[in-house]
C-alpha atoms as a PDB file:
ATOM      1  CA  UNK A   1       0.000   0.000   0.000  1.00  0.00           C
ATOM      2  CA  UNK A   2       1.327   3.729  -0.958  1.00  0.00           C
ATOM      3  CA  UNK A   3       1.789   6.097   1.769  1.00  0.00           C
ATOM      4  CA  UNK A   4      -0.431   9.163   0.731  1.00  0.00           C
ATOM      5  CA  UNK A   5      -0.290  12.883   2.639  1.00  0.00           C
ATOM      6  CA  UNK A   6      -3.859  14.120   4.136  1.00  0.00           C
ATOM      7  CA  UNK A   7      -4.633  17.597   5.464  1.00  0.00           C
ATOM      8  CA  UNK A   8      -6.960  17.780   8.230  1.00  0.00           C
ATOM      9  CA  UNK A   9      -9.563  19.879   6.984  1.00  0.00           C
ATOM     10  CA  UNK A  10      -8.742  23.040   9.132  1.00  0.00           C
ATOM     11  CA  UNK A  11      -5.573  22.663   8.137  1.00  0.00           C
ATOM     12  CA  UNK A  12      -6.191  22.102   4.589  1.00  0.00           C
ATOM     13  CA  UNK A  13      -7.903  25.778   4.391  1.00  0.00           C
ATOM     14  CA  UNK A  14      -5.611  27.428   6.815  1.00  0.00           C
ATOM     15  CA  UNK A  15      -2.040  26.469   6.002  1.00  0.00           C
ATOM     16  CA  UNK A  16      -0.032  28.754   4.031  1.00  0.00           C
ATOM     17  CA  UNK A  17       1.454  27.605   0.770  1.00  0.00           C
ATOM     18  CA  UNK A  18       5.213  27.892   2.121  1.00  0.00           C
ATOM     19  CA  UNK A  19       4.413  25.548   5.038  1.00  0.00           C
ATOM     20  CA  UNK A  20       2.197  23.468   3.165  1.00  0.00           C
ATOM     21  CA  UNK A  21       5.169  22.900   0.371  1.00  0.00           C
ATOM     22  CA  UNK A  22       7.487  22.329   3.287  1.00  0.00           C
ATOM     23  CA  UNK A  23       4.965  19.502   4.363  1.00  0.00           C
ATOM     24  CA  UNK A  24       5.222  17.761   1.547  1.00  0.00           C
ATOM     25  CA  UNK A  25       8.737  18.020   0.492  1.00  0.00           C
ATOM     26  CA  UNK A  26       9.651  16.344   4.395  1.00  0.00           C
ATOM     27  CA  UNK A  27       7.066  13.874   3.093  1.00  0.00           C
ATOM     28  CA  UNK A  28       8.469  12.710  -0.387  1.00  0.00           C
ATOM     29  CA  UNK A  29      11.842  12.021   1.819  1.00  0.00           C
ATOM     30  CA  UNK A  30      10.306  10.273   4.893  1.00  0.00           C
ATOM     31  CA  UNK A  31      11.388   6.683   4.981  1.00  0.00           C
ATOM     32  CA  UNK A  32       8.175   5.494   6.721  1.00  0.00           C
ATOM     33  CA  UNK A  33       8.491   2.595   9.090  1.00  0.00           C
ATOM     34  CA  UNK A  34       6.034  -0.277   7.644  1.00  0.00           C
ATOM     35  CA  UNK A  35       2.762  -1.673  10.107  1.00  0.00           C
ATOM     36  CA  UNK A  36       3.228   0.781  12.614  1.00  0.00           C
ATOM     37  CA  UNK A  37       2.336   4.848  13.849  1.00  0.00           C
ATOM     38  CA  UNK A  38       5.544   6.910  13.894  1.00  0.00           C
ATOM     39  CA  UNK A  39       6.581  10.570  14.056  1.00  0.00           C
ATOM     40  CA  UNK A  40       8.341  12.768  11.913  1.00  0.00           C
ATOM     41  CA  UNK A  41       9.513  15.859  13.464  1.00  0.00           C
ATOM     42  CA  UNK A  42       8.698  19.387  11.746  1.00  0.00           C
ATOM     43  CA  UNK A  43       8.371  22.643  14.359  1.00  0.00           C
ATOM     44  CA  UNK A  44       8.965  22.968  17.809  1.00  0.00           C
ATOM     45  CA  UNK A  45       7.697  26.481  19.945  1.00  0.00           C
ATOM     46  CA  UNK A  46       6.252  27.684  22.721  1.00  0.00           C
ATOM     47  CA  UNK A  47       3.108  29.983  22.377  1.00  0.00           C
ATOM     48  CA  UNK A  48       2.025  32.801  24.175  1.00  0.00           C
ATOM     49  CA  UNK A  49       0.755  30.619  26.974  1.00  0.00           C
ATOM     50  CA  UNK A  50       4.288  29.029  27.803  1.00  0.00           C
ATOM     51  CA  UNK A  51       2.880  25.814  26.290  1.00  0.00           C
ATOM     52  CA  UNK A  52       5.033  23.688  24.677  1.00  0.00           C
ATOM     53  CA  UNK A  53       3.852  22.995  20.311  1.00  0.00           C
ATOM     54  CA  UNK A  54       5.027  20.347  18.522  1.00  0.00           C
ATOM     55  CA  UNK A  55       4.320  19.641  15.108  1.00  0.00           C
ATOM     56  CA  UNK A  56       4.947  16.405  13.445  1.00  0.00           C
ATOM     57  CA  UNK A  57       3.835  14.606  10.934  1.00  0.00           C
ATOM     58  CA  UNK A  58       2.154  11.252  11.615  1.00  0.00           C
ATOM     59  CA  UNK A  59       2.624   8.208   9.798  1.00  0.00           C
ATOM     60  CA  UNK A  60      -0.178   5.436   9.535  1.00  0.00           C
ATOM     61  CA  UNK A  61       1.534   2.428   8.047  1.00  0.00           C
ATOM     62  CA  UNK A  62      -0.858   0.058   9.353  1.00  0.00           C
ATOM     63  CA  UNK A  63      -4.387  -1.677   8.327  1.00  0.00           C
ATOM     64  CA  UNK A  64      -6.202   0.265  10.703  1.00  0.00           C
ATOM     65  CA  UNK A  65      -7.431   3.694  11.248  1.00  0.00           C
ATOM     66  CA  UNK A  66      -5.949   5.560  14.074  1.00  0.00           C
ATOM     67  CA  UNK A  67      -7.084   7.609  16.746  1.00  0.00           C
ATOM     68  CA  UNK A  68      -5.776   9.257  19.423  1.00  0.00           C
ATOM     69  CA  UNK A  69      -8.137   7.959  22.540  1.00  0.00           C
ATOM     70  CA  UNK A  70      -6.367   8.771  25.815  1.00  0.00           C
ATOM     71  CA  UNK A  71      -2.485   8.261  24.053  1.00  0.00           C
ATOM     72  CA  UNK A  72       0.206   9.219  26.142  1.00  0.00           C
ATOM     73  CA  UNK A  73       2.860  10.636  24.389  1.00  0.00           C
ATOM     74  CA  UNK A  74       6.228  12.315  25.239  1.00  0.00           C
ATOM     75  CA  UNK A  75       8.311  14.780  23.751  1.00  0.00           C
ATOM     76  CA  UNK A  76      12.370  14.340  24.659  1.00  0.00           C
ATOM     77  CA  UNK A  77      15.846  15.231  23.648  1.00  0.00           C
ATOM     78  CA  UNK A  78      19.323  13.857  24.399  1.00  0.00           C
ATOM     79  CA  UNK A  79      17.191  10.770  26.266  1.00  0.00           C
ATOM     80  CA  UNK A  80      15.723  13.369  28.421  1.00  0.00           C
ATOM     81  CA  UNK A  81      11.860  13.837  28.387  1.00  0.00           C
ATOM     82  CA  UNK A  82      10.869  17.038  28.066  1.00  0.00           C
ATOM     83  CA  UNK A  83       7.407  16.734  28.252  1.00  0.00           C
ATOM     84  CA  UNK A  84       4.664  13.987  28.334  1.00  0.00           C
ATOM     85  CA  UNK A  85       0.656  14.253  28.430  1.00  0.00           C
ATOM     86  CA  UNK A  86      -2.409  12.405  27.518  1.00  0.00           C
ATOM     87  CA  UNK A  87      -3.583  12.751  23.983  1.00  0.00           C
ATOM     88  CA  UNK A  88      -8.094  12.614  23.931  1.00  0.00           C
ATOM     89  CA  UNK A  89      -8.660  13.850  20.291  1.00  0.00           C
ATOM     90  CA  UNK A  90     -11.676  12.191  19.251  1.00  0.00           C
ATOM     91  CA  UNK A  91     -12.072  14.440  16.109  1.00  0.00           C
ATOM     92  CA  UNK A  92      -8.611  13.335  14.701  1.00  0.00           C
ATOM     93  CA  UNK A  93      -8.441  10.021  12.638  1.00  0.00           C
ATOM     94  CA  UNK A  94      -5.554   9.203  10.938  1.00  0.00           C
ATOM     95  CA  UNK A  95      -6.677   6.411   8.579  1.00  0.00           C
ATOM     96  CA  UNK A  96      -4.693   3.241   7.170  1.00  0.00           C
ATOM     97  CA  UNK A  97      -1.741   4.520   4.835  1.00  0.00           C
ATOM     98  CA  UNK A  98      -1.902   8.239   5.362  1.00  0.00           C
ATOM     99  CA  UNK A  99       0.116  10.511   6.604  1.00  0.00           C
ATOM    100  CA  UNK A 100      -1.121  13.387   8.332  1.00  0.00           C
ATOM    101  CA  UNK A 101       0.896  16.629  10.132  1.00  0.00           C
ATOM    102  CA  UNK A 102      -0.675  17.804  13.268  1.00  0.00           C
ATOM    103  CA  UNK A 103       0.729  19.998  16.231  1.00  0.00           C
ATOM    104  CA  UNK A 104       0.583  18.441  19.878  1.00  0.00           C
ATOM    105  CA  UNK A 105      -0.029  20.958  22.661  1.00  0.00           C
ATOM    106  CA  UNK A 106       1.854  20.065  25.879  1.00  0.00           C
ATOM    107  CA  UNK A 107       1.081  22.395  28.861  1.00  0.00           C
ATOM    108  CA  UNK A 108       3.564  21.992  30.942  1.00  0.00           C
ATOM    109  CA  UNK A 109       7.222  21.149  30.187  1.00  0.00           C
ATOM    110  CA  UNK A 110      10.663  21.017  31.906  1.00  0.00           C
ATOM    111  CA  UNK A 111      11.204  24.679  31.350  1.00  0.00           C
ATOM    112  CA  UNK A 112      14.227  26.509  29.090  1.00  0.00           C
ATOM    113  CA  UNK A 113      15.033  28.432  26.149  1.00  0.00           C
ATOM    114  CA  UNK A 114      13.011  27.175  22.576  1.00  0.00           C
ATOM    115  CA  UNK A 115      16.432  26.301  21.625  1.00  0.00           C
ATOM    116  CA  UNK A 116      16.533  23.215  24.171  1.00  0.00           C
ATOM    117  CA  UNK A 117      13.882  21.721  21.933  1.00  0.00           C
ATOM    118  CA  UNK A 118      14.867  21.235  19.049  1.00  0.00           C
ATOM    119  CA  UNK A 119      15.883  18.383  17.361  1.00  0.00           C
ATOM    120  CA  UNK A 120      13.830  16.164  20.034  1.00  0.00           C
ATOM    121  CA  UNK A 121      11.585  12.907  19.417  1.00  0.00           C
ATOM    122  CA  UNK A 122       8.290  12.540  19.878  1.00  0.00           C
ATOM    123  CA  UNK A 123       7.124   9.063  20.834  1.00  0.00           C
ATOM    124  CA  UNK A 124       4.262   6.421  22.741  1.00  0.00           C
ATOM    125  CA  UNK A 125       4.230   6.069  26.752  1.00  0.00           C
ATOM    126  CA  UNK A 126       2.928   3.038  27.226  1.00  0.00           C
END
């Protein structure tokens, strides 16, 4: 089955066309992991609320539509988690062979400059 890139629909009519080119360039050179969900990092910030964003884009490579249903997920660096919360997005479905970007809020975070995230994993607590 061929990987293929999805928008969610907000995204779809909000993105601007250098991001959204961006997107898909990461995605034509993405060596996707077969029968499993993984990550592939894109932006890391904080927003105005301290909160820690970061954007990824998620790879379906199984049979199965995904969703994120109470999905614990951390973000870390160097080995060193960062940050970690529970995921409830019942809106989001990621279905069988797509790839989809989306931007995890985190709340709270070990706290330092933007710099100290970058470059950092996201990944499954189980």
């Amino acid at each position: 089955m061929k990987q293929k890139l999805q928008f969610e629909s907000a995204w779809d009519r909000t993105i601007a066309d250098k991001d959204r080119k961006e997107i898909i360039e990461v995605f034509r050179n993405t060596e996707i992991k077969p029968k499993r969900i993984s990550f592939t990092p894109l932006k890391q910030a904080i927003n105005h609320k301290r909160e820690l964003l970061i954007t990824v884009l998620i790879h379906n490579s199984t049979q199965e539509d995904f969703t994120f249903n109470q999905t614990n997920l951390s973000y870390s660096k160097n080995n060193q988690v960062m940050a970690s919360s529970t995921f409830y997005l019942p809106s989001l479905t990621i279905e069988k062979g797509t790839s989809m970007p989306w931007t995890f809020i985190f709340p709270s975070y070990q706290k330092g400059n933007n710099e100290t995230y970058k470059d950092g994993k996201l990944f499954f607590n189980n």
